[in-house]
Protein backbone atom coordinates (compact mmCIF):
# COMPACT_ATOMS: atom_id res chain seq x y z
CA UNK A 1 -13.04 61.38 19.58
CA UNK A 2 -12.01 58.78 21.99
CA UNK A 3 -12.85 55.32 22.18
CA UNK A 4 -15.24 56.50 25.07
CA UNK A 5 -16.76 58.71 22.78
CA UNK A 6 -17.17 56.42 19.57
CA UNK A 7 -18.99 53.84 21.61
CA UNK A 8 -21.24 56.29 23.79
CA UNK A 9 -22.60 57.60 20.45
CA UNK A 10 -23.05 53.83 18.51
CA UNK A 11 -25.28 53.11 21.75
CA UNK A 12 -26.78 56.58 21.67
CA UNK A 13 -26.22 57.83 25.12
CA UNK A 14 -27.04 60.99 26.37
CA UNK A 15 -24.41 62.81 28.24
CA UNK A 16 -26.21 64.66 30.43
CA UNK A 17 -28.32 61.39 31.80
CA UNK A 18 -24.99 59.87 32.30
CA UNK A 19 -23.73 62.63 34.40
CA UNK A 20 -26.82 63.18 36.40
CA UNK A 21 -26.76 58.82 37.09
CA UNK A 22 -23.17 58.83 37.70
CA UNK A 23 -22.37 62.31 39.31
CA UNK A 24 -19.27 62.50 36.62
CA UNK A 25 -19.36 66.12 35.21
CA UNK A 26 -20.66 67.12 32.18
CA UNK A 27 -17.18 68.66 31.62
CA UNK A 28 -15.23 65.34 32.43
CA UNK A 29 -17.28 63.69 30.27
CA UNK A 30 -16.92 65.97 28.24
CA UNK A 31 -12.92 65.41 28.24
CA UNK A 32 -13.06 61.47 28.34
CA UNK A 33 -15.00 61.55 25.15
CA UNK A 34 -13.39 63.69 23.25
CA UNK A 35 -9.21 64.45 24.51
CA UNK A 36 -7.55 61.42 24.09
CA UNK A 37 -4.64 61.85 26.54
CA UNK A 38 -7.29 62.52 29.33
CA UNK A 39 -7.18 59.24 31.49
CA UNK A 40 -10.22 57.60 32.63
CA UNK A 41 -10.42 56.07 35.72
CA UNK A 42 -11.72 52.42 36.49
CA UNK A 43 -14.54 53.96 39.12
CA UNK A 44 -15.71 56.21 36.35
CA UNK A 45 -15.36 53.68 33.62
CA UNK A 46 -17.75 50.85 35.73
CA UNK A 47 -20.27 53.64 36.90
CA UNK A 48 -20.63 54.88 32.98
CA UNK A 49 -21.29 51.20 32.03
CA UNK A 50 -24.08 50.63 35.08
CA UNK A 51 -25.58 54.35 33.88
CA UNK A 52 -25.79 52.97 30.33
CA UNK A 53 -27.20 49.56 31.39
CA UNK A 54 -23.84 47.57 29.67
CA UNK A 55 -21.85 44.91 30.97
CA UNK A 56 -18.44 46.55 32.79
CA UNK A 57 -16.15 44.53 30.83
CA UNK A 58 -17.49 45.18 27.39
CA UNK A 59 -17.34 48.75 27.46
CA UNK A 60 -13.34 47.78 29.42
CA UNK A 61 -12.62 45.93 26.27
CA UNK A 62 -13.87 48.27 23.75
CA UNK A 63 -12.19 51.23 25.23
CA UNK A 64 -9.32 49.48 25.47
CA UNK A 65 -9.03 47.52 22.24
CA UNK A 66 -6.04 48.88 20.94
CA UNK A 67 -3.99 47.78 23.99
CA UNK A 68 -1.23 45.34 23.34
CA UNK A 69 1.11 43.48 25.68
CA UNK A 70 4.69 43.94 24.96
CA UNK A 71 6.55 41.21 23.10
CA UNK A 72 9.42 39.38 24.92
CA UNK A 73 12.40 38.10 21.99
């Protein structure tokens, strides 16, 4: 499961709600939650988070928590 996915199902969201909201697919949602090398876009990312009634940027820097910039020596 992606980081999509793990924090969709700690809030409890329903899929299909989010889909009919946002007009994303059931089937793209579908891949954002669950393939990990499917990329989600910024458009989709902002319209999940007004769907699920969360701030943009916390869902941006839970999904992306992992990312790291590159130390310079």
């Amino acid at each position: 499961m992606t980081e999509l996915g793990l924090f969709l199902s700690r809030k409890s969201v329903n899929r299909s709600d989010v889909s009919r909201k946002t007009g994303i697919s059931k089937t793209r949602l579908s891949e954002l939650t669950n393939n990990a090398s499917t990329k989600l876009r910024v458009d989709e990312l902002y319209l999940i988070a007004l769907a699920i009634d969360v701030d943009p940027c916390e869902l941006l820097k839970d999904v992306c928590k992992d990312l790291k910039l590159i130390r310079e020596n």
